[in-house]
C-alpha atoms as a PDB file:
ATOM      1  CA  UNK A   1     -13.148 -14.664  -3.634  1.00  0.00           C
ATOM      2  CA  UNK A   2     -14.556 -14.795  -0.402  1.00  0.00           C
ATOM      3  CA  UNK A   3     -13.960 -12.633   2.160  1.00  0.00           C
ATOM      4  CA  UNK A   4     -11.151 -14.184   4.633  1.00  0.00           C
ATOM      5  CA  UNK A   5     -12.539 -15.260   8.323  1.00  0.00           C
ATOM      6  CA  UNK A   6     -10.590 -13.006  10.335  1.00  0.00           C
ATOM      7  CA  UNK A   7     -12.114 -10.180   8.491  1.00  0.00           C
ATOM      8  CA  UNK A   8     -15.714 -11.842   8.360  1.00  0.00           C
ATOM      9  CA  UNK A   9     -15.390 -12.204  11.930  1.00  0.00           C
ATOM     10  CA  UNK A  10     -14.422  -8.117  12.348  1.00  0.00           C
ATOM     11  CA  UNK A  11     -17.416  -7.027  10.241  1.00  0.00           C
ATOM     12  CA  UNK A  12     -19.920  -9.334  12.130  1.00  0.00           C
ATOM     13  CA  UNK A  13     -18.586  -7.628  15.827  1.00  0.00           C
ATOM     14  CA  UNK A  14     -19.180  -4.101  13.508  1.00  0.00           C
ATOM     15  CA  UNK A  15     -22.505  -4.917  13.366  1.00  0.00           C
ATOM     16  CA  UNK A  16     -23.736  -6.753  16.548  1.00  0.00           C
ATOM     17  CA  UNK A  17     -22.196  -3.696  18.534  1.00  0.00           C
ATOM     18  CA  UNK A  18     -24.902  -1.857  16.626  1.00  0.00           C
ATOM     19  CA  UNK A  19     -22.632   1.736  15.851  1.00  0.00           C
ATOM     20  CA  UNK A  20     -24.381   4.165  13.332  1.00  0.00           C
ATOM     21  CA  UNK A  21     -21.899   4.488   9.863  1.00  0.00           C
ATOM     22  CA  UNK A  22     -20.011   7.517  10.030  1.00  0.00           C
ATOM     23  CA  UNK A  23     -22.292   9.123   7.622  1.00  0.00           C
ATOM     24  CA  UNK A  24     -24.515   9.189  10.042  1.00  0.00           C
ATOM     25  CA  UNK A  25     -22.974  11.068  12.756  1.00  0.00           C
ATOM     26  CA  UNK A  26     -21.001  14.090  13.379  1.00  0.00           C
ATOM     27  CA  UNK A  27     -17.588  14.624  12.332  1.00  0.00           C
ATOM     28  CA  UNK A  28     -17.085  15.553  16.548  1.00  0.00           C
ATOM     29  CA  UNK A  29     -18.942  11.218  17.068  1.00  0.00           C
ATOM     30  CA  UNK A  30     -17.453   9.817  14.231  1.00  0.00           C
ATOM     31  CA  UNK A  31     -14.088  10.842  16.189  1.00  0.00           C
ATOM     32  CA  UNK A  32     -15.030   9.112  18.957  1.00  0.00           C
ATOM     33  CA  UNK A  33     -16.155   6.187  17.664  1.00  0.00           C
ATOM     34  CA  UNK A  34     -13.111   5.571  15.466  1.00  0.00           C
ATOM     35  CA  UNK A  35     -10.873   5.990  18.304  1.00  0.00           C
ATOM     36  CA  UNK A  36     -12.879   3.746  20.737  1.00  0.00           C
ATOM     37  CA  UNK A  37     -12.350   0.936  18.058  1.00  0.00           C
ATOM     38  CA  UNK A  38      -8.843   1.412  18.006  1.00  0.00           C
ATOM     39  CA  UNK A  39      -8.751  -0.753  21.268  1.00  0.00           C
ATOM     40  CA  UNK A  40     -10.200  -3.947  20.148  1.00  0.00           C
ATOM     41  CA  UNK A  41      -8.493  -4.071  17.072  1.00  0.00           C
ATOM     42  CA  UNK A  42      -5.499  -2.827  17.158  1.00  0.00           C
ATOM     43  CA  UNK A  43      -2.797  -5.238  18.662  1.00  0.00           C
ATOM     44  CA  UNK A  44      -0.564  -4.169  21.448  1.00  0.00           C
ATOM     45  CA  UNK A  45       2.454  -1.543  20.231  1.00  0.00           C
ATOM     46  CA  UNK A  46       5.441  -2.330  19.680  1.00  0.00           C
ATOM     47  CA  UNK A  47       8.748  -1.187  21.779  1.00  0.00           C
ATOM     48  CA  UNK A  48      11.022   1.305  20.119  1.00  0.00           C
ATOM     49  CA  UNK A  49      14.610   2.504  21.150  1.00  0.00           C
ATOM     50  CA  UNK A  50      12.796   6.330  21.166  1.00  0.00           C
ATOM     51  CA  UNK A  51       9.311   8.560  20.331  1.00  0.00           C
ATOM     52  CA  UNK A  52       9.500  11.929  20.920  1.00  0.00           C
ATOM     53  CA  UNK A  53       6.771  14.680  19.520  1.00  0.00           C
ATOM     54  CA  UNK A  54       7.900  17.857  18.101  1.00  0.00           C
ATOM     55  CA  UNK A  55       5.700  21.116  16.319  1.00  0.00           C
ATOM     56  CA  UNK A  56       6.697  21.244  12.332  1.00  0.00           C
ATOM     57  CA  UNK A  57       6.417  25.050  11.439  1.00  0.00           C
ATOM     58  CA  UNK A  58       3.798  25.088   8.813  1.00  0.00           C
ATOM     59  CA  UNK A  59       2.100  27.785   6.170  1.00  0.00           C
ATOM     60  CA  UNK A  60      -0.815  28.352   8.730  1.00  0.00           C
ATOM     61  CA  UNK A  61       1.227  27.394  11.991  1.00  0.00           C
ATOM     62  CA  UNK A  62       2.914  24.596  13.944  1.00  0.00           C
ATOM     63  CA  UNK A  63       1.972  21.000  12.797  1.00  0.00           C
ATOM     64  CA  UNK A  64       2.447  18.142  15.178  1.00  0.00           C
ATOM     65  CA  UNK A  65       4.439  15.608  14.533  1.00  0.00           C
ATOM     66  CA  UNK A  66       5.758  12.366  16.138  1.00  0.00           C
ATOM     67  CA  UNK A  67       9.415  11.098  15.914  1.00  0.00           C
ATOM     68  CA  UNK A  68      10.220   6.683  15.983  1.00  0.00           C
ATOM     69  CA  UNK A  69      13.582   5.415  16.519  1.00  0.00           C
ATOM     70  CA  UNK A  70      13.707   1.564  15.661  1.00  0.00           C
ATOM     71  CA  UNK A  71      14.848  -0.540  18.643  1.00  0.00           C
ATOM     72  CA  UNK A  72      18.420  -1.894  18.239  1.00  0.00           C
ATOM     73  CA  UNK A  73      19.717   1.321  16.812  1.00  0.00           C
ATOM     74  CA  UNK A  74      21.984   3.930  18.367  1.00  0.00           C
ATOM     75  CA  UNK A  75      20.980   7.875  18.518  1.00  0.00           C
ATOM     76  CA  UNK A  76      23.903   8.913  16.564  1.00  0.00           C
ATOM     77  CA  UNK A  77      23.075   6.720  13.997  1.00  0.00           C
ATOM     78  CA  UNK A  78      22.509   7.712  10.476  1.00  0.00           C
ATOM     79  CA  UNK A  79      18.957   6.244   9.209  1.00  0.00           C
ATOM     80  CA  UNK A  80      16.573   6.337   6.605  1.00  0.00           C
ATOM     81  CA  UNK A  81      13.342   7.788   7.211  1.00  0.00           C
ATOM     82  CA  UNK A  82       9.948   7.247   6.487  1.00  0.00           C
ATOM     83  CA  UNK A  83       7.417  10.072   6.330  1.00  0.00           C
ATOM     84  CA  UNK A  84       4.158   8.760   7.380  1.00  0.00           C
ATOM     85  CA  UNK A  85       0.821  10.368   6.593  1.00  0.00           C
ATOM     86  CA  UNK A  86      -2.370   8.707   8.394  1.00  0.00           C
ATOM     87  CA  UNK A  87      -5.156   7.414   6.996  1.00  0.00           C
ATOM     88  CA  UNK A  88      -9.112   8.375   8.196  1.00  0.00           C
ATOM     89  CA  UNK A  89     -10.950  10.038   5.697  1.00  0.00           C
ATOM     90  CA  UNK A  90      -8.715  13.066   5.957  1.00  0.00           C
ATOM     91  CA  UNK A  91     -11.405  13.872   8.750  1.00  0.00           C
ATOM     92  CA  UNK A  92     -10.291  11.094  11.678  1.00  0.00           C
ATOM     93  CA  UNK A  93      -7.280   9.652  13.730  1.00  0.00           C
ATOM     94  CA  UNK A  94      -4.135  11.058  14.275  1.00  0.00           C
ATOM     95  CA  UNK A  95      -0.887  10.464  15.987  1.00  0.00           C
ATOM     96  CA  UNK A  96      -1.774   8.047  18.254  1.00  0.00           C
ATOM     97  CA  UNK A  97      -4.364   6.266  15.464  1.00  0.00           C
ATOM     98  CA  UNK A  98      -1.565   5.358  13.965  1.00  0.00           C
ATOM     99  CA  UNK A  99       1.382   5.039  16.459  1.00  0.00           C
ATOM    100  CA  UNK A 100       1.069   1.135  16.119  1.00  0.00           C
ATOM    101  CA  UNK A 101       1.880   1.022  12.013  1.00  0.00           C
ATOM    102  CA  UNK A 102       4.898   3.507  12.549  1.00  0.00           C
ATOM    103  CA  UNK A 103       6.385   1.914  15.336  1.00  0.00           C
ATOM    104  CA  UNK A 104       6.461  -1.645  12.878  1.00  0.00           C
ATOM    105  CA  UNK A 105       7.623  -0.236  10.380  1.00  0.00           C
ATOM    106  CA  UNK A 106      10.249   1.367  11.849  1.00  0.00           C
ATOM    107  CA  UNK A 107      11.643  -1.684  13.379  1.00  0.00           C
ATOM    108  CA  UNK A 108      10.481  -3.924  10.843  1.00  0.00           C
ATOM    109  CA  UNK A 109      12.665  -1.349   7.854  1.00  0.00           C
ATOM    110  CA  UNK A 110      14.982  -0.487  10.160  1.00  0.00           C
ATOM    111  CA  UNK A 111      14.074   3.649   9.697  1.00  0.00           C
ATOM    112  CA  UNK A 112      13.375   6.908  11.485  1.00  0.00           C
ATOM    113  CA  UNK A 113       9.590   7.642  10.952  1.00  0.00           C
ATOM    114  CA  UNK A 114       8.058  10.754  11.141  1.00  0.00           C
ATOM    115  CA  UNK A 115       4.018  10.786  11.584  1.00  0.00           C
ATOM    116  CA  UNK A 116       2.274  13.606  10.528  1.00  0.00           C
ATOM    117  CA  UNK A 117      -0.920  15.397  11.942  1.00  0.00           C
ATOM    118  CA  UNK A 118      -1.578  17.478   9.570  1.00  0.00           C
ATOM    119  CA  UNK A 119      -4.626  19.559   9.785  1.00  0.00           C
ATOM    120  CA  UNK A 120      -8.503  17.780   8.595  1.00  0.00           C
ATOM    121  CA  UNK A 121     -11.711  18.490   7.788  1.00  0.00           C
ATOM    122  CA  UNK A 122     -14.115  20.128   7.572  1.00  0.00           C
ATOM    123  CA  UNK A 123     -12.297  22.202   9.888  1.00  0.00           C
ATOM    124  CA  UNK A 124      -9.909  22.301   6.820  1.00  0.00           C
ATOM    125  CA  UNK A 125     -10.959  21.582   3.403  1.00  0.00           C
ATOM    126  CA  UNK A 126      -8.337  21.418   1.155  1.00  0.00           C
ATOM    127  CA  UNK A 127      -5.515  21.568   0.324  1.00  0.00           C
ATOM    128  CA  UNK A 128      -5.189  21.792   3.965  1.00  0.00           C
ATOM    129  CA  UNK A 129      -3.743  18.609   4.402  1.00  0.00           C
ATOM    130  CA  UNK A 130      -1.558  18.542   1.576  1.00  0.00           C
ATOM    131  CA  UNK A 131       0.318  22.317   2.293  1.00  0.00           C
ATOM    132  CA  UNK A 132       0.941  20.465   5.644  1.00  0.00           C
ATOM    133  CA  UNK A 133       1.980  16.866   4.892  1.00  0.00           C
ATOM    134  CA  UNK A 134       4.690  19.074   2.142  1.00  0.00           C
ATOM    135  CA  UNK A 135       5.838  21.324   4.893  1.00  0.00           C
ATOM    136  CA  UNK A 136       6.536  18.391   7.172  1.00  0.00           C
ATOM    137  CA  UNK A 137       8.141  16.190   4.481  1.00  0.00           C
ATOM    138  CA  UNK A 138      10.596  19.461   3.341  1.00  0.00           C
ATOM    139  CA  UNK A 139      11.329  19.749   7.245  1.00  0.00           C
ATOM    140  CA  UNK A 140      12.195  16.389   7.515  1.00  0.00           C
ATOM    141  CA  UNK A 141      14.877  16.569   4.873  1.00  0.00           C
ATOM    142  CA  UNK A 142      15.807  20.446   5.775  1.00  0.00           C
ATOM    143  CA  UNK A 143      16.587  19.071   9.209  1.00  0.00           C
ATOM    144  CA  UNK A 144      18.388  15.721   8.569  1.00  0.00           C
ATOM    145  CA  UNK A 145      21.231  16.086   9.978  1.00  0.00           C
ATOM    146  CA  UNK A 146      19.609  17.195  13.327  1.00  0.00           C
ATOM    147  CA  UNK A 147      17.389  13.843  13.169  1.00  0.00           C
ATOM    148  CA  UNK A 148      19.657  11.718  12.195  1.00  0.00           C
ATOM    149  CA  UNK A 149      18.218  11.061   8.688  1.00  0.00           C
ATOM    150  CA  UNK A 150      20.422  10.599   5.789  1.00  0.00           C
ATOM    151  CA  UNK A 151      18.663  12.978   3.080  1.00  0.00           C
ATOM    152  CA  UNK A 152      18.677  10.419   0.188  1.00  0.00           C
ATOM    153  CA  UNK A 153      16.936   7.857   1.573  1.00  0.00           C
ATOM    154  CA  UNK A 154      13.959   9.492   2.557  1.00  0.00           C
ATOM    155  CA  UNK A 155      10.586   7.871   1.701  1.00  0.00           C
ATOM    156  CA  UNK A 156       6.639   8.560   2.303  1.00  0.00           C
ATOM    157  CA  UNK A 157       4.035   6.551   2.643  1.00  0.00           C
ATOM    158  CA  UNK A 158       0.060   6.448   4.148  1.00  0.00           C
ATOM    159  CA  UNK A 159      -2.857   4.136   4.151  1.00  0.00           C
ATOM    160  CA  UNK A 160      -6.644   5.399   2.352  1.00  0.00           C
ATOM    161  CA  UNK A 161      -5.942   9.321   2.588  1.00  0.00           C
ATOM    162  CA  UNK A 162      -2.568   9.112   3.816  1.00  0.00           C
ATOM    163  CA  UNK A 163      -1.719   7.266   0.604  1.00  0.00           C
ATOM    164  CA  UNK A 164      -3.426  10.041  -1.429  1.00  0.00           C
ATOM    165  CA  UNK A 165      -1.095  12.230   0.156  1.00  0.00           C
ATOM    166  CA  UNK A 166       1.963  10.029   0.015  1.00  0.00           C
ATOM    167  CA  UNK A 167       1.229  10.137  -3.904  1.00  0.00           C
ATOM    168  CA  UNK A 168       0.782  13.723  -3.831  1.00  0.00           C
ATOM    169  CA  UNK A 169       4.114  14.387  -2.570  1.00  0.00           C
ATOM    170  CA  UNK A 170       5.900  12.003  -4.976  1.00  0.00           C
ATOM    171  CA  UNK A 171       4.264  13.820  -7.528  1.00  0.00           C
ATOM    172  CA  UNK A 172       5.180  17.077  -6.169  1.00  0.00           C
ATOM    173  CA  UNK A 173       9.004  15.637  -5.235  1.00  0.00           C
ATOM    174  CA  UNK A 174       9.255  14.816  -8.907  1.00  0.00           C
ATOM    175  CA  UNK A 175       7.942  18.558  -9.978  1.00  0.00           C
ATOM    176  CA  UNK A 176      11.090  20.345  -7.574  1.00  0.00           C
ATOM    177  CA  UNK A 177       8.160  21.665  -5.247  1.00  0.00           C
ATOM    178  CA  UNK A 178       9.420  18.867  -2.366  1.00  0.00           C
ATOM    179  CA  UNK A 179      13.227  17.605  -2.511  1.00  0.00           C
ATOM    180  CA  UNK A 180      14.142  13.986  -4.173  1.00  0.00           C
ATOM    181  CA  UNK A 181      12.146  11.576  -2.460  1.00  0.00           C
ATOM    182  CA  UNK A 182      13.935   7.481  -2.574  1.00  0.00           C
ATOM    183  CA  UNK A 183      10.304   5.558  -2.383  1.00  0.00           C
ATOM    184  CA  UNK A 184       6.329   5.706  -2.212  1.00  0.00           C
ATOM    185  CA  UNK A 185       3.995   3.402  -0.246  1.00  0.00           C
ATOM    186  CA  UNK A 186       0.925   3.890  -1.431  1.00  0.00           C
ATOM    187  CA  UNK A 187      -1.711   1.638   1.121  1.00  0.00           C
ATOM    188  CA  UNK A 188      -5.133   1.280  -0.288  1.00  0.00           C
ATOM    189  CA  UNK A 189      -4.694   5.075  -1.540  1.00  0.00           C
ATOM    190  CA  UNK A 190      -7.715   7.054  -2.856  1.00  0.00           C
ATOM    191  CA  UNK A 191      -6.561   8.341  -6.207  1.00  0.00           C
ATOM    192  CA  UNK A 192      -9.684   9.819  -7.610  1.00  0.00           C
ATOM    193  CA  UNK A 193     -11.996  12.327  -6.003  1.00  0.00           C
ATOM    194  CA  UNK A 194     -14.646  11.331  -8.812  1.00  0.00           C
ATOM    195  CA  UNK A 195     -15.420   8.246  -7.565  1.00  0.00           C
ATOM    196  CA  UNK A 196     -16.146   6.900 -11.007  1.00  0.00           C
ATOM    197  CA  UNK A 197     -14.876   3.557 -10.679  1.00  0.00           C
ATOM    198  CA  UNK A 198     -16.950   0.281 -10.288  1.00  0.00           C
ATOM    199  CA  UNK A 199     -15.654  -0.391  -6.835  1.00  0.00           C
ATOM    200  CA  UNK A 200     -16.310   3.169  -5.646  1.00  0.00           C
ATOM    201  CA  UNK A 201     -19.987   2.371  -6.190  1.00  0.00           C
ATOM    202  CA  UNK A 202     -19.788  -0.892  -5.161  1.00  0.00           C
ATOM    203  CA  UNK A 203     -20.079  -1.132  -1.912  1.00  0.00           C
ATOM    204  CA  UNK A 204     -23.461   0.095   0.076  1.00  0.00           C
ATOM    205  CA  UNK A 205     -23.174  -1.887   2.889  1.00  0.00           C
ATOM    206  CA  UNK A 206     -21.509  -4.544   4.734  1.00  0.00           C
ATOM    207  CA  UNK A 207     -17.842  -3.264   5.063  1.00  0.00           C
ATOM    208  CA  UNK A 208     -15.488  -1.277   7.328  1.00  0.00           C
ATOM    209  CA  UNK A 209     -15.873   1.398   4.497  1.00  0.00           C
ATOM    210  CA  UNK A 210     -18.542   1.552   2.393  1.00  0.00           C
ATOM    211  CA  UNK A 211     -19.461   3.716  -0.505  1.00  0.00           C
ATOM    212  CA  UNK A 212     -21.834   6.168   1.120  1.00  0.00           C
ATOM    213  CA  UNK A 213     -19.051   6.613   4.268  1.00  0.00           C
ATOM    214  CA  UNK A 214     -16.449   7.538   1.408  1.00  0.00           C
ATOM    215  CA  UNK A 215     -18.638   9.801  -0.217  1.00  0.00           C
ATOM    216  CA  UNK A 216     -18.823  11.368   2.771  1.00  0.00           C
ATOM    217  CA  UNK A 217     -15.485  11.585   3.110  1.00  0.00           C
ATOM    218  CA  UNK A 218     -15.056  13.706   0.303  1.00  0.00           C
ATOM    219  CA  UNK A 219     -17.616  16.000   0.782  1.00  0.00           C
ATOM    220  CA  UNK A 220     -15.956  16.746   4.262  1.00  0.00           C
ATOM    221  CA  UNK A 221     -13.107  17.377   2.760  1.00  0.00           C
ATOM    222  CA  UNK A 222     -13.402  18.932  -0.773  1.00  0.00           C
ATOM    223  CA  UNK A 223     -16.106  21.994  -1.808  1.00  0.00           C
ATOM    224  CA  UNK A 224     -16.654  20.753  -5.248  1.00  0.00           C
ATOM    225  CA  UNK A 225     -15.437  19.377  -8.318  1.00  0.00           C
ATOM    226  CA  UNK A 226     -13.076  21.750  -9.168  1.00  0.00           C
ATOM    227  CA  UNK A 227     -11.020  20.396  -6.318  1.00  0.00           C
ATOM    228  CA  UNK A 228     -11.980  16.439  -7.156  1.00  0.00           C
ATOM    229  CA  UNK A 229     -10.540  17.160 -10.385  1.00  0.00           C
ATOM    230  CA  UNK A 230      -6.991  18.658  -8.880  1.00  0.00           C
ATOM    231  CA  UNK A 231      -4.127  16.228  -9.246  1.00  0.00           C
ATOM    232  CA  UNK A 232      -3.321  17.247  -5.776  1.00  0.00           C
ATOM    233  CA  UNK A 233      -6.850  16.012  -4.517  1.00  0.00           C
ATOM    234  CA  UNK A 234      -7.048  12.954  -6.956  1.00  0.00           C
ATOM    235  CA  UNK A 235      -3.171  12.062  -8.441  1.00  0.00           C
ATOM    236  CA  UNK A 236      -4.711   9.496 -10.693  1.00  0.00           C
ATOM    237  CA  UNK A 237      -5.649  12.510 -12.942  1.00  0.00           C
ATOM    238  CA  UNK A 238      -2.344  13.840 -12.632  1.00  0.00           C
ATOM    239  CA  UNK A 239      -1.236  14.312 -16.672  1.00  0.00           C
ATOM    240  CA  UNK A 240       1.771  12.864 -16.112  1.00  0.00           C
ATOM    241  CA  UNK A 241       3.143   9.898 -13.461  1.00  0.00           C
ATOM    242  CA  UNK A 242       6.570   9.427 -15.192  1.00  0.00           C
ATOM    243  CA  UNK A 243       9.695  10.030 -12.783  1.00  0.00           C
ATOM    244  CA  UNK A 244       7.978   9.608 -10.008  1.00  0.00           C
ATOM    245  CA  UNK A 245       9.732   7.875  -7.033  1.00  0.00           C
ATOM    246  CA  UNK A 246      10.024   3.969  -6.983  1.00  0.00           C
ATOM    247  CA  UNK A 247       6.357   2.552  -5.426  1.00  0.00           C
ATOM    248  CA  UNK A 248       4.838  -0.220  -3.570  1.00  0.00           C
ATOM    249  CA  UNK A 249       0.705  -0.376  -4.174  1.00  0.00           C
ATOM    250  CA  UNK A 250      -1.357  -1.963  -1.677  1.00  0.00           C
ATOM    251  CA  UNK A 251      -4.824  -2.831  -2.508  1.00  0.00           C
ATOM    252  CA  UNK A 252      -7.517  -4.671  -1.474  1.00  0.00           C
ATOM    253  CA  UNK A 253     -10.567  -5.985  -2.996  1.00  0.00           C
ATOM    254  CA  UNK A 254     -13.316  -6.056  -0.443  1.00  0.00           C
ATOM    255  CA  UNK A 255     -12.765  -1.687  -1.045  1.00  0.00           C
ATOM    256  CA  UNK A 256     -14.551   1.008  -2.763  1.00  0.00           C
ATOM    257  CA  UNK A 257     -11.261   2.338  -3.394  1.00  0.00           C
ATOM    258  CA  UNK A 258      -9.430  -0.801  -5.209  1.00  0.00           C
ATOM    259  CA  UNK A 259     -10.179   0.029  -8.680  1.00  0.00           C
ATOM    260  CA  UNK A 260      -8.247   3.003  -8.310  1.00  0.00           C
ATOM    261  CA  UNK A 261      -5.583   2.062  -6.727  1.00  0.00           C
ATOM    262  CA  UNK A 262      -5.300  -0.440  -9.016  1.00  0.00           C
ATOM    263  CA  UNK A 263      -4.851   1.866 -11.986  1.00  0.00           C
ATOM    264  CA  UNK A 264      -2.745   4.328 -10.310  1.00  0.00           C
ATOM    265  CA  UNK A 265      -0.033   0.898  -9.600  1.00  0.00           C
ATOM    266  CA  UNK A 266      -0.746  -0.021 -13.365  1.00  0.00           C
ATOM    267  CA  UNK A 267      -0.395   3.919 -14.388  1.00  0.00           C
ATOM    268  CA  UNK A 268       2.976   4.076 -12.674  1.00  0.00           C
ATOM    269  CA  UNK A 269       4.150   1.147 -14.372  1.00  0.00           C
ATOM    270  CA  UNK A 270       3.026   2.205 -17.777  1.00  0.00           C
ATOM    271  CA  UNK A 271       4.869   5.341 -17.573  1.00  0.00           C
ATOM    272  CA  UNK A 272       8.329   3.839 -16.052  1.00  0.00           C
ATOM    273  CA  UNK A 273       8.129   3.753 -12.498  1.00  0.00           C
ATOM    274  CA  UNK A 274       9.258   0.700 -10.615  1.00  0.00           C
ATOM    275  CA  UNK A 275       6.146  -0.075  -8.989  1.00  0.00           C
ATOM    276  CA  UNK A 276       5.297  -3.563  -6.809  1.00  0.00           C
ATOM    277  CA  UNK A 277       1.385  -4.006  -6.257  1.00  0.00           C
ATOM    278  CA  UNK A 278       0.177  -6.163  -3.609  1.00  0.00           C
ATOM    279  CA  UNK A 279      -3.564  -7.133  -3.738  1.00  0.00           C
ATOM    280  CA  UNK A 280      -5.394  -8.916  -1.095  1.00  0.00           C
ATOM    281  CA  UNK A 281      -8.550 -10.428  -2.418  1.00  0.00           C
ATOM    282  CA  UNK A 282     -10.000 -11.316   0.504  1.00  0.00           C
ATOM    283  CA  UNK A 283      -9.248  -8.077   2.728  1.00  0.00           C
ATOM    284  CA  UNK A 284     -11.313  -4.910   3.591  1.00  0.00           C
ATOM    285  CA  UNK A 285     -10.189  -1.726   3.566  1.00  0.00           C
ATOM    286  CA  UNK A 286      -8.677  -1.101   6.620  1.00  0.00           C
ATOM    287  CA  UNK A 287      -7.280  -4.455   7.496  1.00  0.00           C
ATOM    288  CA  UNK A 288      -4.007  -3.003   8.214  1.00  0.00           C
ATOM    289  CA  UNK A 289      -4.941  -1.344  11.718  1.00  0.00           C
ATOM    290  CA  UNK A 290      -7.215  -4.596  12.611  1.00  0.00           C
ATOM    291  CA  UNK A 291      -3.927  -6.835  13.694  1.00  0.00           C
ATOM    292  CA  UNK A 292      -5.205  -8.039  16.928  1.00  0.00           C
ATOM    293  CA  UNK A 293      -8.018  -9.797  14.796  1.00  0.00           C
ATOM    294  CA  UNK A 294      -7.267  -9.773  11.474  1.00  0.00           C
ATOM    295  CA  UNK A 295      -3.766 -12.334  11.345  1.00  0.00           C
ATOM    296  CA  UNK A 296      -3.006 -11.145   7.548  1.00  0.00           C
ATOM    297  CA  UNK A 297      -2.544  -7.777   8.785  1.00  0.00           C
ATOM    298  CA  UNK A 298       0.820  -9.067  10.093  1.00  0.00           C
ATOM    299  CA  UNK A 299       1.828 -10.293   6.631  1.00  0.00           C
ATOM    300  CA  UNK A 300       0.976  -7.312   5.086  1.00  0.00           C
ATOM    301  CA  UNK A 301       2.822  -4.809   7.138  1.00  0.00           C
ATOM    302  CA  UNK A 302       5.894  -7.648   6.770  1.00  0.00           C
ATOM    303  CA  UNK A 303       5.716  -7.529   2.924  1.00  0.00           C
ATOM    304  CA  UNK A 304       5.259  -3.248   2.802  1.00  0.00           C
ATOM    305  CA  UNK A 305       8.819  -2.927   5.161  1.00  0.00           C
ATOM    306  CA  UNK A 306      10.631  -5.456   3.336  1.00  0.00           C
ATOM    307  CA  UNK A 307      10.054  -3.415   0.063  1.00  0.00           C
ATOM    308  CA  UNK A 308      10.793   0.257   2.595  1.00  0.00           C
ATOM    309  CA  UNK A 309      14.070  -1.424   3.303  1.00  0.00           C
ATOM    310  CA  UNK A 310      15.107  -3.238   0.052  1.00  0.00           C
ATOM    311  CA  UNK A 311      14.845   0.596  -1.252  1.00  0.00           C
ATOM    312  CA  UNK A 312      15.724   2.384   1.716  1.00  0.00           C
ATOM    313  CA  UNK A 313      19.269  -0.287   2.577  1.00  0.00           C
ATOM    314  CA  UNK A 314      21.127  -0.845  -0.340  1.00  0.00           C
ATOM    315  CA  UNK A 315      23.326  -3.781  -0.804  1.00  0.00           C
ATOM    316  CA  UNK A 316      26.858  -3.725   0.637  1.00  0.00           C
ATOM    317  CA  UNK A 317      29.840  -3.099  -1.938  1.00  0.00           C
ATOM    318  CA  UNK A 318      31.088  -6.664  -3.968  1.00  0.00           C
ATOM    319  CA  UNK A 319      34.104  -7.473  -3.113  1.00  0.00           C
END
């Protein structure tokens, strides 16, 4: 399958504005640089009825995080909530990298988000990220009441290391370690540190994220493969997937990380969980934060709130 235009046309502007790949700068440029592209791809944001950022007590201090109302909805309203975990290499973006995907899919699934910054590398190897992202998600339902959040119907979700995360805390919600979580939206997740797959050395060149970039990545963040091989670094060698919360896999094929995303969405259906996998086969990873180019990016985020708010909104009572 060929790659589809929109996307063709993205990687072409990648390479006629001539930046190094992250592999080849500094974790301080590679900052930068990610963060300057966020303007030309990223479409305009969308209004909410209320943000407001707060400071998360954490194991090794205060974590930021930032708090989406969906427009239409009333402060004393009772809402689900998503728990959002961004995506970047566990090394890039932030709250405001990601302020545009929150902000849809709270209005588009009709639910409180809460974005996480959690703390990244290499300041932070880790588990860093994940002590964080669980202290923020056990917050969230600690303090529902306060935020409006009805405990039950609280769900997490991430895109690339954000969904590693998001799977991380399912696993841990299913282990006691995290309370009951309602749903998991997994976005082109990295599931395995290893990098064993054929897709994770498939791609040298010619993509938003190639294999060399996501080997770098890792290296950033882990400090060898005794942490690759943790569950809590790569859930796809988790023993055991079973109870895990309801899921919705996105992958995409143009992506060193598709072959293991999809067999962590075939692994969760194997072993009982309710699991809906998307594949684009004509997206690269990424393609979510590239809506002002990239028109599918629209259509996914669409499709991922519709399954947040089929699981998050139950049906009314018959009769």
């Amino acid at each position: 399958m060929p790659l589809d235009p929109d996307a063709r046309a993205v990687i072409e502007m990648m390479r006629a504005a001539g930046r190094p790949p992250f592999e080849q700068l500094s974790p301080a440029e590679a900052r930068e640089a990610y963060a300057n592209s966020r303007k030309v791809l990223q479409p305009a944001p969308e209004e909410v009825a209320e943000t407001r950022d707060a400071m998360v007590p954490g194991p090794h201090g205060d974590i930021p995080v930032r708090l989406y109302r969906p427009a239409g909805t009333a402060a004393s309203e009772v809402l689900p909530a998503l728990v959002y975990y961004h995506g970047g290499g566990w090394l890039l973006g932030g709250l405001d990298s990601h302020d545009g995907a929150c902000r849809r899919f709270a209005n588009a699934a009709k639910c409180r988000v809460v974005s996480v910054d959690y703390r990244m590398a290499p300041e932070h190897k880790f588990p860093a990220a994940i002590d964080d992202s669980a202290a923020a998600t056990r917050w969230t339902v600690d303090n529902a009441e306060s935020l409006g959040v009805d405990p039950a119907r609280v769900a997490v979700g991430g895109d690339s290391a954000g969904g590693n995360i998001a799977a991380v805390m399912a696993l841990m919600a299913r282990d006691g370690a995290l309370p009951p979580l309602a749903y998991q939206l997994l976005i082109y997740p990295a599931t395995d540190m290893m990098m064993t797959t054929v897709s994770a050395q498939g791609f040298p060149t010619g993509v938003p994220l190639t294999t060399p970039t996501m080997k770098w990545f890792i290296d950033h963040y882990m400090r060898g493969d005794e942490d690759r091989r943790d569950w809590r670094a790569s859930p796809l060698r988790a023993a055991d997937l079973a109870g895990t919360a309801t899921a919705l896999v996105l992958t995409c094929a143009f992506d060193p990380l598709c072959d293991e995303g999809v067999a962590y969405a075939r692994r969760l259906e194997r072993e009982g969980v309710r699991v809906t996998h998307l594949h684009f086969s004509d997206q690269p990873h990424g393609f979510m934060s590239m809506g002002r180019m990239i028109r599918a990016a629209d259509v996914a985020i669409d499709m991922m709130a519709a399954g947040l708010r089929k699981a998050l909104w139950p049906p009314p009572p018959v009769g």
